[in-house]
PDB file of N, CA and C in Angstrom:
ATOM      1  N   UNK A   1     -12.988  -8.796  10.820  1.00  0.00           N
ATOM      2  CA  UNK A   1     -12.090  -8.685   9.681  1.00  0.00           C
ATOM      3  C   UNK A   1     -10.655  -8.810  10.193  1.00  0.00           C
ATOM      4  N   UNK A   2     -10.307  -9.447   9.622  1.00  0.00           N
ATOM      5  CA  UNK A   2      -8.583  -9.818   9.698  1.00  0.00           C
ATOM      6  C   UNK A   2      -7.598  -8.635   9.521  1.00  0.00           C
ATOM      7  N   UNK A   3      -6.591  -8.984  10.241  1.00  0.00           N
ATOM      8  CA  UNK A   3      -5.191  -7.548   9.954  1.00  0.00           C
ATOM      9  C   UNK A   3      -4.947  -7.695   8.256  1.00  0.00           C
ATOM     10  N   UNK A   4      -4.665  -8.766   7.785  1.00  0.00           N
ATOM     11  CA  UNK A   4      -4.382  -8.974   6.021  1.00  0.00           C
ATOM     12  C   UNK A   4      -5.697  -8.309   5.219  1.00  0.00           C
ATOM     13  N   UNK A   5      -7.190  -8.465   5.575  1.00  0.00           N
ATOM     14  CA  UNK A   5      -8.250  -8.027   4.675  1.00  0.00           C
ATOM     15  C   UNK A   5      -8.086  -6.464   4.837  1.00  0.00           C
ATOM     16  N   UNK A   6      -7.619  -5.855   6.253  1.00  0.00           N
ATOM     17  CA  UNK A   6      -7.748  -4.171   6.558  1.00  0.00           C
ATOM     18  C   UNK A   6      -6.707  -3.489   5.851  1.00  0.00           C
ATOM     19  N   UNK A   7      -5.483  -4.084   5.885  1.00  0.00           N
ATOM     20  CA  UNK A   7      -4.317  -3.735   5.140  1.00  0.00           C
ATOM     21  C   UNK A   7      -4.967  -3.429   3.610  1.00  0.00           C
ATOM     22  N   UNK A   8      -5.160  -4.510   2.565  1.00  0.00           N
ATOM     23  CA  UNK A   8      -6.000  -4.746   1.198  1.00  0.00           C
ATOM     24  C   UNK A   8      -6.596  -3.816   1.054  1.00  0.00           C
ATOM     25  N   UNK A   9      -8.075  -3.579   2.019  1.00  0.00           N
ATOM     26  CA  UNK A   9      -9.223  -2.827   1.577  1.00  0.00           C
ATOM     27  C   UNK A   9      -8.513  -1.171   1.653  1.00  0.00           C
ATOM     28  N   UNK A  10      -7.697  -1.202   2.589  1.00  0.00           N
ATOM     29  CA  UNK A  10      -6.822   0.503   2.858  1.00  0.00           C
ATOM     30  C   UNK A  10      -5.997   0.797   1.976  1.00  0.00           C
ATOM     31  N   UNK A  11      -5.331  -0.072   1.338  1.00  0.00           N
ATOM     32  CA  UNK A  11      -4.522   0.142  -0.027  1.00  0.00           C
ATOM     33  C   UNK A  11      -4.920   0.102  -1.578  1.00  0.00           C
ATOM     34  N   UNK A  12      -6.339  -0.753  -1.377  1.00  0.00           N
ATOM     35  CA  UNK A  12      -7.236  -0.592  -2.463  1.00  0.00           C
ATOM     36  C   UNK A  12      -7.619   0.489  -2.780  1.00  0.00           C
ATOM     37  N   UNK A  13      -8.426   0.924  -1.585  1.00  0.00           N
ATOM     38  CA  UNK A  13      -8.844   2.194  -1.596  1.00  0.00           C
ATOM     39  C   UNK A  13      -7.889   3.573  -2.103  1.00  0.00           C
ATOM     40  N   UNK A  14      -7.089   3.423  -1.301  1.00  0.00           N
ATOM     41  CA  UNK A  14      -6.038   4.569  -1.705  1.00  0.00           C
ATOM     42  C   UNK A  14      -5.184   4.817  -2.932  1.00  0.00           C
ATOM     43  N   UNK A  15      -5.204   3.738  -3.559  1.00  0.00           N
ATOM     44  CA  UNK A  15      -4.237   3.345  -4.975  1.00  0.00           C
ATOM     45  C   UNK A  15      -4.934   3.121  -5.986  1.00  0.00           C
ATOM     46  N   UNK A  16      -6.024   2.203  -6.073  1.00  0.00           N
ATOM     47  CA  UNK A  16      -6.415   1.563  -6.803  1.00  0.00           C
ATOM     48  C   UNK A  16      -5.735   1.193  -8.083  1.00  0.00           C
ATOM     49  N   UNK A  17      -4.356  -0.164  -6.933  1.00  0.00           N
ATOM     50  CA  UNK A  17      -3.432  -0.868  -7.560  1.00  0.00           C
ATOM     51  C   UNK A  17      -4.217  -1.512  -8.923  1.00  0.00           C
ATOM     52  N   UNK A  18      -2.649  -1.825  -9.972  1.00  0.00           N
ATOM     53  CA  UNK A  18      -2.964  -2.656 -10.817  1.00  0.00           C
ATOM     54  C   UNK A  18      -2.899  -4.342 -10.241  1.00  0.00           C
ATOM     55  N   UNK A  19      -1.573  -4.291  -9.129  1.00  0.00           N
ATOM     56  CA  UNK A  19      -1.559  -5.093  -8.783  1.00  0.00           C
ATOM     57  C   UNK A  19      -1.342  -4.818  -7.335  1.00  0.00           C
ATOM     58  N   UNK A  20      -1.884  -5.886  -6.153  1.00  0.00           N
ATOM     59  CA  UNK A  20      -1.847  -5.731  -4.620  1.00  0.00           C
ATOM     60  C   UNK A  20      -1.584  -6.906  -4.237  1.00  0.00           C
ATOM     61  N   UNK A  21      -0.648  -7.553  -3.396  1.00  0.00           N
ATOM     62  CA  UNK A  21      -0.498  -8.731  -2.709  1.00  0.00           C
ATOM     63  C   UNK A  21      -0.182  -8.209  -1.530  1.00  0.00           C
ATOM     64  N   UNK A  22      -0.624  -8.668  -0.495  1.00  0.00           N
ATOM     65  CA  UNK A  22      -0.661  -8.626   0.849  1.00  0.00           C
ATOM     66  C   UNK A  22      -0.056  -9.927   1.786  1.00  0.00           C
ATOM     67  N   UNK A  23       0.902 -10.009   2.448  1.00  0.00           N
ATOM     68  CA  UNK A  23       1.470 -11.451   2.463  1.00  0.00           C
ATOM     69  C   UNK A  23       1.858 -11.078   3.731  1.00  0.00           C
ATOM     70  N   UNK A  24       1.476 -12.349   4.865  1.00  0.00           N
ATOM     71  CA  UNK A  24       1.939 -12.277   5.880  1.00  0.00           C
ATOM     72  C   UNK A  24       2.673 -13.289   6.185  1.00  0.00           C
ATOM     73  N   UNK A  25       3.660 -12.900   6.703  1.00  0.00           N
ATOM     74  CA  UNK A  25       5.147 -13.103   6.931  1.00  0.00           C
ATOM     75  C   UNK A  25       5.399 -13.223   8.264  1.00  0.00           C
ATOM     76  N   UNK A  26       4.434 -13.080   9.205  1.00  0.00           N
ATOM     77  CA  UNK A  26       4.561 -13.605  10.543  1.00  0.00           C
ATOM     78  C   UNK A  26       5.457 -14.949  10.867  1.00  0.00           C
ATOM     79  N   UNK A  27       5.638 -16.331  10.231  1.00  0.00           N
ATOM     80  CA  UNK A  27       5.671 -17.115  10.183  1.00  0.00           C
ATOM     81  C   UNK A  27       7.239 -17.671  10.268  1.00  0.00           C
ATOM     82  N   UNK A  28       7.545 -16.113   9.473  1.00  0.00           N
ATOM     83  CA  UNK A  28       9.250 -16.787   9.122  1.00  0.00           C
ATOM     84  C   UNK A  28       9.882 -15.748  10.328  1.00  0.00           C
ATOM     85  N   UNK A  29       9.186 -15.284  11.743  1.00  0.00           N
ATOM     86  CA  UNK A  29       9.755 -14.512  12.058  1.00  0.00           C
ATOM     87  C   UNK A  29       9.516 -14.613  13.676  1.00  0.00           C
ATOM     88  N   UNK A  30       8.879 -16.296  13.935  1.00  0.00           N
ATOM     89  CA  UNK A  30       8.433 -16.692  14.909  1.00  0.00           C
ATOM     90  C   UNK A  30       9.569 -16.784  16.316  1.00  0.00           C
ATOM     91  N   UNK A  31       9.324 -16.433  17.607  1.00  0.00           N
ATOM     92  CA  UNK A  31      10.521 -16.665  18.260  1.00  0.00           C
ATOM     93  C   UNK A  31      11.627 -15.011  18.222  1.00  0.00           C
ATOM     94  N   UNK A  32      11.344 -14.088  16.930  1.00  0.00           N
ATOM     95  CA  UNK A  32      12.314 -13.048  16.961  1.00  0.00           C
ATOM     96  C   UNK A  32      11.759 -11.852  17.369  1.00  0.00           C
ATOM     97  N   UNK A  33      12.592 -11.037  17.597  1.00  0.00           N
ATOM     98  CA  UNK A  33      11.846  -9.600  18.395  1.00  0.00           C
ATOM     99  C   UNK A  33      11.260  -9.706  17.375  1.00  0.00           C
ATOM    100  N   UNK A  34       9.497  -8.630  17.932  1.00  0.00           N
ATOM    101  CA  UNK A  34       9.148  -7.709  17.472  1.00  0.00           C
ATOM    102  C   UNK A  34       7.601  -8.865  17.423  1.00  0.00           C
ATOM    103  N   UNK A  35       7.733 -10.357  17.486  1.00  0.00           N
ATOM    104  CA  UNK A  35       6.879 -11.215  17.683  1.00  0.00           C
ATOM    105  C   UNK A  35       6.414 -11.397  18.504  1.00  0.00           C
ATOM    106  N   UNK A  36       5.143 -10.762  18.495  1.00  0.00           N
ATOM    107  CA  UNK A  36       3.942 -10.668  19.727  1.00  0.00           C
ATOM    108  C   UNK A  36       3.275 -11.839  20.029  1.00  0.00           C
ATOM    109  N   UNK A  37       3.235 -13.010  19.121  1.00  0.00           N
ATOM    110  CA  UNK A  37       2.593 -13.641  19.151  1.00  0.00           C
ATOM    111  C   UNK A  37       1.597 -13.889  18.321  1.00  0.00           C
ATOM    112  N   UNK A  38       0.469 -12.917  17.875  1.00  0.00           N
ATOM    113  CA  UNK A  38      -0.519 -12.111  17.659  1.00  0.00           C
ATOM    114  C   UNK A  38      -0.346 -13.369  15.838  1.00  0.00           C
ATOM    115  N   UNK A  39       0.970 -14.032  15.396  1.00  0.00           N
ATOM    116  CA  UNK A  39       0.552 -14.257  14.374  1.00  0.00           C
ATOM    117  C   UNK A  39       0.285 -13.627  12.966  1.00  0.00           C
ATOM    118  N   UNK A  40       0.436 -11.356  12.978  1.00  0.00           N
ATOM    119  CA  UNK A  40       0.415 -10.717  12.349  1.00  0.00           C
ATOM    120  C   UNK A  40       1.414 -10.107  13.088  1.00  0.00           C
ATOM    121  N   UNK A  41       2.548 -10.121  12.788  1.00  0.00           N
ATOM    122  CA  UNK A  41       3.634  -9.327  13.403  1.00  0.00           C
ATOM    123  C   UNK A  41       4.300  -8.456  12.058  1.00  0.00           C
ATOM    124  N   UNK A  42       4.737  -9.707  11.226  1.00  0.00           N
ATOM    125  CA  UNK A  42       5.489  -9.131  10.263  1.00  0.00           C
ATOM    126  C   UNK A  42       4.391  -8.987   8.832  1.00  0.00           C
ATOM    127  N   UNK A  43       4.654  -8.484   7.910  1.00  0.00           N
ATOM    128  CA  UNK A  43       3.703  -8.234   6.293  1.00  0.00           C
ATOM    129  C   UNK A  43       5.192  -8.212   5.367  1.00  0.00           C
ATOM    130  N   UNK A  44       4.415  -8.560   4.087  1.00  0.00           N
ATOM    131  CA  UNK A  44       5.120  -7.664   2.846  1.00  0.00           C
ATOM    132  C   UNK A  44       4.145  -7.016   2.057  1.00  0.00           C
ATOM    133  N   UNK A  45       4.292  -6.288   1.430  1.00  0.00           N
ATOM    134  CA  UNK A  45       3.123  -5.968   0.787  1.00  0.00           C
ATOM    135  C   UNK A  45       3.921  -5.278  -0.853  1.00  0.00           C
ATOM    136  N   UNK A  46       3.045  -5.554  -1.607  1.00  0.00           N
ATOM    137  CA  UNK A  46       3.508  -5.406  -3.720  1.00  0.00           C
ATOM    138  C   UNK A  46       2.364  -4.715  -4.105  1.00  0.00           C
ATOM    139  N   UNK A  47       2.972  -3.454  -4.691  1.00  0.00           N
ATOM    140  CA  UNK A  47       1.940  -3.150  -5.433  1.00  0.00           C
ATOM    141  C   UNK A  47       2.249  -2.569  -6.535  1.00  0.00           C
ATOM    142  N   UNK A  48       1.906  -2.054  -7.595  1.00  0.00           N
ATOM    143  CA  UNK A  48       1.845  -1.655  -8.990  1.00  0.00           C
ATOM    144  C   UNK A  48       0.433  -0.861  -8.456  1.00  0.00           C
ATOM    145  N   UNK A  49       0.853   0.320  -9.121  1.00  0.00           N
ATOM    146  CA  UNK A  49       0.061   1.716  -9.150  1.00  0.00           C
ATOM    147  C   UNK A  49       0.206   2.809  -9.962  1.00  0.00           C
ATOM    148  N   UNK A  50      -0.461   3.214 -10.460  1.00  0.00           N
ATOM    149  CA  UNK A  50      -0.487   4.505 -11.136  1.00  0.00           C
ATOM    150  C   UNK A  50       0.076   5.701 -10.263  1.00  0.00           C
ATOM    151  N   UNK A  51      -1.258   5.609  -9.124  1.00  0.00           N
ATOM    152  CA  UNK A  51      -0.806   6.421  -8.193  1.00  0.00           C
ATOM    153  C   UNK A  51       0.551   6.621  -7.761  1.00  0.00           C
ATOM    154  N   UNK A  52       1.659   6.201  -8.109  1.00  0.00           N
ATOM    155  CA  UNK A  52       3.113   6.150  -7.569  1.00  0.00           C
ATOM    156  C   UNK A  52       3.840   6.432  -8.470  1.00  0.00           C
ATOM    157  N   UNK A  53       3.282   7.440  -9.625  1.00  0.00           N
ATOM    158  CA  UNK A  53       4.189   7.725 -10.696  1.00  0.00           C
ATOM    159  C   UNK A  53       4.682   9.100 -10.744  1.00  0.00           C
ATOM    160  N   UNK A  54       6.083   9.096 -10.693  1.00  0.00           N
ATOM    161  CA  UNK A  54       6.582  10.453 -10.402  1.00  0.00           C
ATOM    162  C   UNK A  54       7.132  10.793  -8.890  1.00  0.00           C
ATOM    163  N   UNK A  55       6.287   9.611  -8.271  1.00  0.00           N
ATOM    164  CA  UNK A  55       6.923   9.456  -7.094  1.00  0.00           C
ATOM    165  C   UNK A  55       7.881   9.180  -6.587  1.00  0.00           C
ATOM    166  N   UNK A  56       8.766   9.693  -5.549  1.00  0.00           N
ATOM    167  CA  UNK A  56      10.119   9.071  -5.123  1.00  0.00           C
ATOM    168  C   UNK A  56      10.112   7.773  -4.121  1.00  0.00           C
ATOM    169  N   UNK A  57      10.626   7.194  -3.966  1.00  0.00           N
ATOM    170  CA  UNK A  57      10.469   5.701  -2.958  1.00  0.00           C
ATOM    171  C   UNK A  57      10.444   6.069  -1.535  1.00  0.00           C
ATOM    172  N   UNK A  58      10.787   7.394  -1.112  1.00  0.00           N
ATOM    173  CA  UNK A  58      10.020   7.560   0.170  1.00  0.00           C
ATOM    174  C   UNK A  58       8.939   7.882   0.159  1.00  0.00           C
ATOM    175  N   UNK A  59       8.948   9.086  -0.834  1.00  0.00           N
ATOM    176  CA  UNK A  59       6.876   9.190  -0.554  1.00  0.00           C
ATOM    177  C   UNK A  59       6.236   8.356  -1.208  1.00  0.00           C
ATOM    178  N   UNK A  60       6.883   7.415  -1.632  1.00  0.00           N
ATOM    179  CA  UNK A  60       5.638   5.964  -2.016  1.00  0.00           C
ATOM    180  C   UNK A  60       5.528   5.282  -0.734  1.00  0.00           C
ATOM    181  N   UNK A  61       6.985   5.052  -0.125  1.00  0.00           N
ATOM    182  CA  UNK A  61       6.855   4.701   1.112  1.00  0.00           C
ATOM    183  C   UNK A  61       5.685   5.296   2.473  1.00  0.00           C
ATOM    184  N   UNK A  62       5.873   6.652   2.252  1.00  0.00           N
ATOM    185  CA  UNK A  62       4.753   7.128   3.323  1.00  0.00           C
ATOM    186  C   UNK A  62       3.928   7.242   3.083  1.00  0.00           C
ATOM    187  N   UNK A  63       3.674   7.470   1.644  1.00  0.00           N
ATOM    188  CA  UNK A  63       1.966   7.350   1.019  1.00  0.00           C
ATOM    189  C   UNK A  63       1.027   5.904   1.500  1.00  0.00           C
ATOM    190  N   UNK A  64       1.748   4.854   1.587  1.00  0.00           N
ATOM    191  CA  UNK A  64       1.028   3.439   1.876  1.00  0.00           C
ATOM    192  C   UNK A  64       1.146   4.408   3.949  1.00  0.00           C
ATOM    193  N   UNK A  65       1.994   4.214   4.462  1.00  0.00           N
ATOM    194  CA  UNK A  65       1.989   4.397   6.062  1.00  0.00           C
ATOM    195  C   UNK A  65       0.923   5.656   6.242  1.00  0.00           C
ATOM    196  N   UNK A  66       0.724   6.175   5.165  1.00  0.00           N
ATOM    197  CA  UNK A  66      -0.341   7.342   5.608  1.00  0.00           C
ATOM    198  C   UNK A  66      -1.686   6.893   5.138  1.00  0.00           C
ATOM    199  N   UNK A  67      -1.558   5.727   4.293  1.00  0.00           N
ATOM    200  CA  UNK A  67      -3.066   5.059   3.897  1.00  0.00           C
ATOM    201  C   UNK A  67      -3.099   4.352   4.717  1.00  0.00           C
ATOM    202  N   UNK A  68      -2.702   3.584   5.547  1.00  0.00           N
ATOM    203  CA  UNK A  68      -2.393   2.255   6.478  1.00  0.00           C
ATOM    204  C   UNK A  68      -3.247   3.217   7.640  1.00  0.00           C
ATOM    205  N   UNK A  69      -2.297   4.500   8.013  1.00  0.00           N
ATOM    206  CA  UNK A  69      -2.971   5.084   8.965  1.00  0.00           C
ATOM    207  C   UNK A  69      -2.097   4.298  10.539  1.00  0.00           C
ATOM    208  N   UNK A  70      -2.264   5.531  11.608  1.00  0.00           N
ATOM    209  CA  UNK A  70      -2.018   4.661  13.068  1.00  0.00           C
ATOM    210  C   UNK A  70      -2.377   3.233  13.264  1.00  0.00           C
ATOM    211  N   UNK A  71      -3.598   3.163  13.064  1.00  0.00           N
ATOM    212  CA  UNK A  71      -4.456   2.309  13.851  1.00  0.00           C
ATOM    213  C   UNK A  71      -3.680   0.429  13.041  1.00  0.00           C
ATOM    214  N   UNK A  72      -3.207   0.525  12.005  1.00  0.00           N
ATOM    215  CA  UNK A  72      -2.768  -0.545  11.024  1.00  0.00           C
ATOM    216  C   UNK A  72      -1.417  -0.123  11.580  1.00  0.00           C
ATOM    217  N   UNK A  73      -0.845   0.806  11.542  1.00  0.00           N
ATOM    218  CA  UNK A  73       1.009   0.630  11.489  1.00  0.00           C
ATOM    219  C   UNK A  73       1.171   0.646  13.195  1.00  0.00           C
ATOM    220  N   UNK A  74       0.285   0.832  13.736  1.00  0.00           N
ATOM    221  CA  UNK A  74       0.708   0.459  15.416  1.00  0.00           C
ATOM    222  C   UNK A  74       0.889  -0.858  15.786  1.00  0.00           C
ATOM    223  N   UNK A  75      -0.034  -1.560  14.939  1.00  0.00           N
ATOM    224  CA  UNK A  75      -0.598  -3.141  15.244  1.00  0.00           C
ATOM    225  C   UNK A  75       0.443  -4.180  14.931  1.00  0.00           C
ATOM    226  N   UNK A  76       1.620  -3.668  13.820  1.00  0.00           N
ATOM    227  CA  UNK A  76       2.794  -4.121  13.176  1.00  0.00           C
ATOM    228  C   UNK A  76       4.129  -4.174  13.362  1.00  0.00           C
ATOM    229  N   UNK A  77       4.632  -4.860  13.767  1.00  0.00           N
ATOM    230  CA  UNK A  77       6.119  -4.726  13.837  1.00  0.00           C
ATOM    231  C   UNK A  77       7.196  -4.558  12.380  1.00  0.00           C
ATOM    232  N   UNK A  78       6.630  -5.288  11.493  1.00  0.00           N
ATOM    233  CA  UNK A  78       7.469  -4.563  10.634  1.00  0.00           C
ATOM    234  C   UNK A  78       6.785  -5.455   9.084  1.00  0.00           C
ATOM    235  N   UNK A  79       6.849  -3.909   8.022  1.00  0.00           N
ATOM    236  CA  UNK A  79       6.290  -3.961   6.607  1.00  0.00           C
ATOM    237  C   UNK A  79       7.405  -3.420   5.595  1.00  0.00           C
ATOM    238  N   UNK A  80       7.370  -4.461   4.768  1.00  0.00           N
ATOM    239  CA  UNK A  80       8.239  -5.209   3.834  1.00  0.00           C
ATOM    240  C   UNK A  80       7.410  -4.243   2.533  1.00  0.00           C
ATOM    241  N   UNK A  81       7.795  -3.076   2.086  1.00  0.00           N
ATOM    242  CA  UNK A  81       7.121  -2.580   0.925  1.00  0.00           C
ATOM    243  C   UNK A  81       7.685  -2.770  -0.669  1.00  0.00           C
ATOM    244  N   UNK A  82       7.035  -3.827  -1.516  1.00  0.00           N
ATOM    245  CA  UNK A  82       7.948  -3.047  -3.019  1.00  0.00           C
ATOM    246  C   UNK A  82       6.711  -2.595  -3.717  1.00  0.00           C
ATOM    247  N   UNK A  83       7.575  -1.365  -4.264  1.00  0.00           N
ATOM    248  CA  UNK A  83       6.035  -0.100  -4.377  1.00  0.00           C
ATOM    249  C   UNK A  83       6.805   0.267  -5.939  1.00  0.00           C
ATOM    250  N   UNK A  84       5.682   0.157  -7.092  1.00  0.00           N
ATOM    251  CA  UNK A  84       6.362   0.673  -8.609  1.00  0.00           C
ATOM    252  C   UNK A  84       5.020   1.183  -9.290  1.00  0.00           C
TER     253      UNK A  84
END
C-alpha cells in the first residue's frame, strides 16, 4: 500500500469526511529541502467533516497528526492541511 492510500484509509477512518482529497505534491518540490527523493515528500490534504465542528484550527490541525499517527508524519516532510 502506498503513502497516499495510508494517509486516506487513516483519515477515513478517523473523520468519516464528507469530503477527503489526498494530493501529493512531491512533484512541485523536487530538488528542495526536505526532498528525499522517496517521491512522497510533500502532501496536501482537504477535508470537510463533521468531526471538526466546534473545533479550533489547531486541534483540527492535531486531530489529523494524531490520526496520521508517528509512523505517517515521520515518513513526511511537509502536510499542507485545509480542514472545515
Amino acid at each position: 500500500m502506498g503513502l497516499e492510500s495510508e494517509i486516506h484509509d487513516r483519515l477515513e477512518a478517523a473523520f468519516a469526511p464528507r469530503t477527503l482529497v489526498v494530493e501529493n505534491e512531491s512533484h512541485r518540490h523536487a530538488g528542495h529541502a526536505g526532498d528525499d527523493g522517496s517521491g512522497e515528500s510533500h502532501w496536501k490534504v482537504t477535508i470537510e467533516a463533521e468531526a471538526f465542528a466546534g473545533m479550533s484550527r489547531i486541534a483540527r490541525h492535531r486531530a489529523v497528526h494524531g490520526a496520521l499517527g508517528p509512523g505517517i508524519m515521520g515518513r513526511i516532510h511537509a502536510l499542507s492541511l485545509d480542514l472545515s
